[in-house]
C-alpha atoms as a PDB file:
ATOM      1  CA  UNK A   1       0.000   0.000   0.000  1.00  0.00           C
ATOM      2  CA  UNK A   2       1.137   3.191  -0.695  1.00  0.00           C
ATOM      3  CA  UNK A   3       3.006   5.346   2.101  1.00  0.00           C
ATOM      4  CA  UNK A   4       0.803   8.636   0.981  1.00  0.00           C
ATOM      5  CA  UNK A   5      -2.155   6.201   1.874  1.00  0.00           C
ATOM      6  CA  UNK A   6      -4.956   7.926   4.337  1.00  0.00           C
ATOM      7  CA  UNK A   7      -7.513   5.531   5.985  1.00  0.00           C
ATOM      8  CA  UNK A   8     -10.559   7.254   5.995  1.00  0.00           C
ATOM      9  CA  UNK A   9     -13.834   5.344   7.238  1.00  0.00           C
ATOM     10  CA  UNK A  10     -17.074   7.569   5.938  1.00  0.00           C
ATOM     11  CA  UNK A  11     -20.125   6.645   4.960  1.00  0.00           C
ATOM     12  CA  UNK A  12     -22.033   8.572   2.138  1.00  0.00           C
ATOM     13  CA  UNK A  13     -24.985   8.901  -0.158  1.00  0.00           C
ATOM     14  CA  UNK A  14     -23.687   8.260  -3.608  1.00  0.00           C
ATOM     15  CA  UNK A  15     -24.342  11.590  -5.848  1.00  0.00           C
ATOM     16  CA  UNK A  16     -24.898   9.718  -8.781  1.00  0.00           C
ATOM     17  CA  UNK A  17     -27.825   7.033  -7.904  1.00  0.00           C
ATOM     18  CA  UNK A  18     -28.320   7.879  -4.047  1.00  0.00           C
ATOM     19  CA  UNK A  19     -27.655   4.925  -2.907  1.00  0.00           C
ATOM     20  CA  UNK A  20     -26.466   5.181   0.759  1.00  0.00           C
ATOM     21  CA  UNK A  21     -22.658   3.075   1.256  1.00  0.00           C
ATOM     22  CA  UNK A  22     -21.003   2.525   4.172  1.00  0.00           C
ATOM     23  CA  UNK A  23     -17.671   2.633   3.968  1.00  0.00           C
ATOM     24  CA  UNK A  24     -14.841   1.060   5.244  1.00  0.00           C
ATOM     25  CA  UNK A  25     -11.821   3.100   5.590  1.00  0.00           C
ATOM     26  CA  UNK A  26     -10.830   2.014   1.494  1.00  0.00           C
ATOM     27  CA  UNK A  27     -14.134   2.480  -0.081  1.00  0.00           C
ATOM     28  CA  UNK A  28     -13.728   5.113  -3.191  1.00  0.00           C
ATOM     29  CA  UNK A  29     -16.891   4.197  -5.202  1.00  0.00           C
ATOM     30  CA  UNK A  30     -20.328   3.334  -4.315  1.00  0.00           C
ATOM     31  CA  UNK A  31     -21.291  -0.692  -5.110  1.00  0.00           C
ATOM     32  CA  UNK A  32     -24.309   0.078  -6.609  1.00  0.00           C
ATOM     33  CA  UNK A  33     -23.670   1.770  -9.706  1.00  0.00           C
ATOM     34  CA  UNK A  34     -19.839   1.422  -9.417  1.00  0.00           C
ATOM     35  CA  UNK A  35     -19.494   5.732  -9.781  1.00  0.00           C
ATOM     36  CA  UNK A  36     -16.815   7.591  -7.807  1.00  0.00           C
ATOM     37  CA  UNK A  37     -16.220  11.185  -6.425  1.00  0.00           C
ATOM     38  CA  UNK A  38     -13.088  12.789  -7.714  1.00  0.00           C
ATOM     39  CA  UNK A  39     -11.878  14.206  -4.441  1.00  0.00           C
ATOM     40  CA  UNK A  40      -8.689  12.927  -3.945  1.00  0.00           C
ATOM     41  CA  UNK A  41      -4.845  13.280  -4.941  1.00  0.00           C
ATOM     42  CA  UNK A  42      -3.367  10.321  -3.031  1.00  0.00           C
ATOM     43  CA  UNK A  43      -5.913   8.106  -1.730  1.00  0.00           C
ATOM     44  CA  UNK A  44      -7.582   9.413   1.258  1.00  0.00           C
ATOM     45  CA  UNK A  45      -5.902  12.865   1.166  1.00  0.00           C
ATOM     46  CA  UNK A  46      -9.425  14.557   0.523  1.00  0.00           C
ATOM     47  CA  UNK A  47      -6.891  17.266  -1.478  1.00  0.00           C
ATOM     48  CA  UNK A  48      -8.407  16.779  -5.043  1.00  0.00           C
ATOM     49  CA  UNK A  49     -10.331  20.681  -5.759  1.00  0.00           C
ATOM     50  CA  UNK A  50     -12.338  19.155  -8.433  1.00  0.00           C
ATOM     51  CA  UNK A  51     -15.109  17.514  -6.904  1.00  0.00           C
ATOM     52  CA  UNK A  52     -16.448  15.705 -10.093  1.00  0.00           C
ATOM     53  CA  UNK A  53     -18.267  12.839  -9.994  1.00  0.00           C
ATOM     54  CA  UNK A  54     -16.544   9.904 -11.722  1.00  0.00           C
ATOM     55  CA  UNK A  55     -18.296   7.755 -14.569  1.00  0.00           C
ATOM     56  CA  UNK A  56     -17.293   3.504 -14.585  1.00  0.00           C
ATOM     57  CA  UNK A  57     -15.521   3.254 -18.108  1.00  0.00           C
ATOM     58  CA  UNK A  58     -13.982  -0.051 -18.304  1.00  0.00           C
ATOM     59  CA  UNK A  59     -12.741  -2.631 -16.556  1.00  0.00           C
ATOM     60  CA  UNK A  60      -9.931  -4.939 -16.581  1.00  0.00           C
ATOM     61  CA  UNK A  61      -8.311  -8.277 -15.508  1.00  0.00           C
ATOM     62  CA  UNK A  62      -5.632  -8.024 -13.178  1.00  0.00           C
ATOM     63  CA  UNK A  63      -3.653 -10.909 -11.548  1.00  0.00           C
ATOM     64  CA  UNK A  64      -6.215 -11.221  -8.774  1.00  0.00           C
ATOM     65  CA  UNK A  65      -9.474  -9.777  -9.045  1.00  0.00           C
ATOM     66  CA  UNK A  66     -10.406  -6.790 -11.788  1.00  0.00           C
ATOM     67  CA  UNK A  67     -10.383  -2.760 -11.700  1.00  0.00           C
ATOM     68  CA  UNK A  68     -12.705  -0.082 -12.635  1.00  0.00           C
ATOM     69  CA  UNK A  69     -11.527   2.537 -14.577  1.00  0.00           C
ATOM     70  CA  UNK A  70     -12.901   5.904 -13.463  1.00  0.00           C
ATOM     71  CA  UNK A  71     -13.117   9.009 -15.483  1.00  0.00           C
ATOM     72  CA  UNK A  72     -14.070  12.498 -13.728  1.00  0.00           C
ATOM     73  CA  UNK A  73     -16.919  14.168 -15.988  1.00  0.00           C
ATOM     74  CA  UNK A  74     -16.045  17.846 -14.931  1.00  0.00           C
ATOM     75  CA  UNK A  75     -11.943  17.215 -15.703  1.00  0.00           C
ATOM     76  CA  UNK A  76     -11.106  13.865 -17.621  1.00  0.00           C
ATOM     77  CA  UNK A  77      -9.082  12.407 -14.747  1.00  0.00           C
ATOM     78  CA  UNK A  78      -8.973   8.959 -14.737  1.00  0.00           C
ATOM     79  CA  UNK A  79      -8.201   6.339 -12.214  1.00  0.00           C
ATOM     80  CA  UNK A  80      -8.107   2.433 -11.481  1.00  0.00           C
ATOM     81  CA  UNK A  81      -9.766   1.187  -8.519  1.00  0.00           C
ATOM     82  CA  UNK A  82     -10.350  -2.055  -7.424  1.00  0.00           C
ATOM     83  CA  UNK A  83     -13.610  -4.344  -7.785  1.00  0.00           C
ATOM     84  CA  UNK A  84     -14.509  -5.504  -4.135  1.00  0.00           C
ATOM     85  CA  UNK A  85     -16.735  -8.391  -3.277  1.00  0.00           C
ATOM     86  CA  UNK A  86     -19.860  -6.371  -2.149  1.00  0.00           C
ATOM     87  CA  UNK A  87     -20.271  -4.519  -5.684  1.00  0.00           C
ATOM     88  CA  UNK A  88     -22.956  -5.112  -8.064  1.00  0.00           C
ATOM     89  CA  UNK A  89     -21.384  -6.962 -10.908  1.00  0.00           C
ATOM     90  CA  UNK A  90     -23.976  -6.607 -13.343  1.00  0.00           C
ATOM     91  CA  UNK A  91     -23.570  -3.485 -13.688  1.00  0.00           C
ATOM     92  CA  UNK A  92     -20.011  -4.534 -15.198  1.00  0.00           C
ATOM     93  CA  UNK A  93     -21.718  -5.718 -18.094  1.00  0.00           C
ATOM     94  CA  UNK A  94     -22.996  -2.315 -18.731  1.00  0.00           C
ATOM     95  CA  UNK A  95     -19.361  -0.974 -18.794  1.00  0.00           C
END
């Protein structure tokens, strides 16, 4: 894990469908519809000024397990994060 790594256990409504997640201290995107929140620079920092929500492009295999590809709809950023057990994988087939 990174050393610029900030734990940060919140729970939020999702701004995209509303659905309310609990987090976990590593959640970045809500299960059900697999959307983010562009907010940080390293994980957990809370530094990112943008604020944009971030849409589910793609996903892809990785060694153990897959990751969403994120892109922020108010400044193109784009990130990996990883799939966790508790998300709704059908929505991967919309992707």
């Amino acid at each position: 894990m990174s050393q610029k790594f900030i734990k940060n256990q919140e729970d939020f409504g999702c701004e995209h469908c509303g659905h309310e997640v609990k987090g976990n201290g590593y959640t970045n995107h809500c299960p059900e519809c697999l959307w983010s929140k562009h907010v940080d620079i390293n994980p957990g920092d809370r530094a990112a000024a943008c604020g944009g929500l971030m849409r589910p492009m793609s996903f892809e295999k990785r060694a153990e397990g897959f990751d969403i590809l994120h892109q922020c709809v108010s400044c193109d950023y784009k990130k990996k994060n990883k799939l966790v057990p508790n998300d709704n994988l059908a929505r991967l087939s919309e992707l």
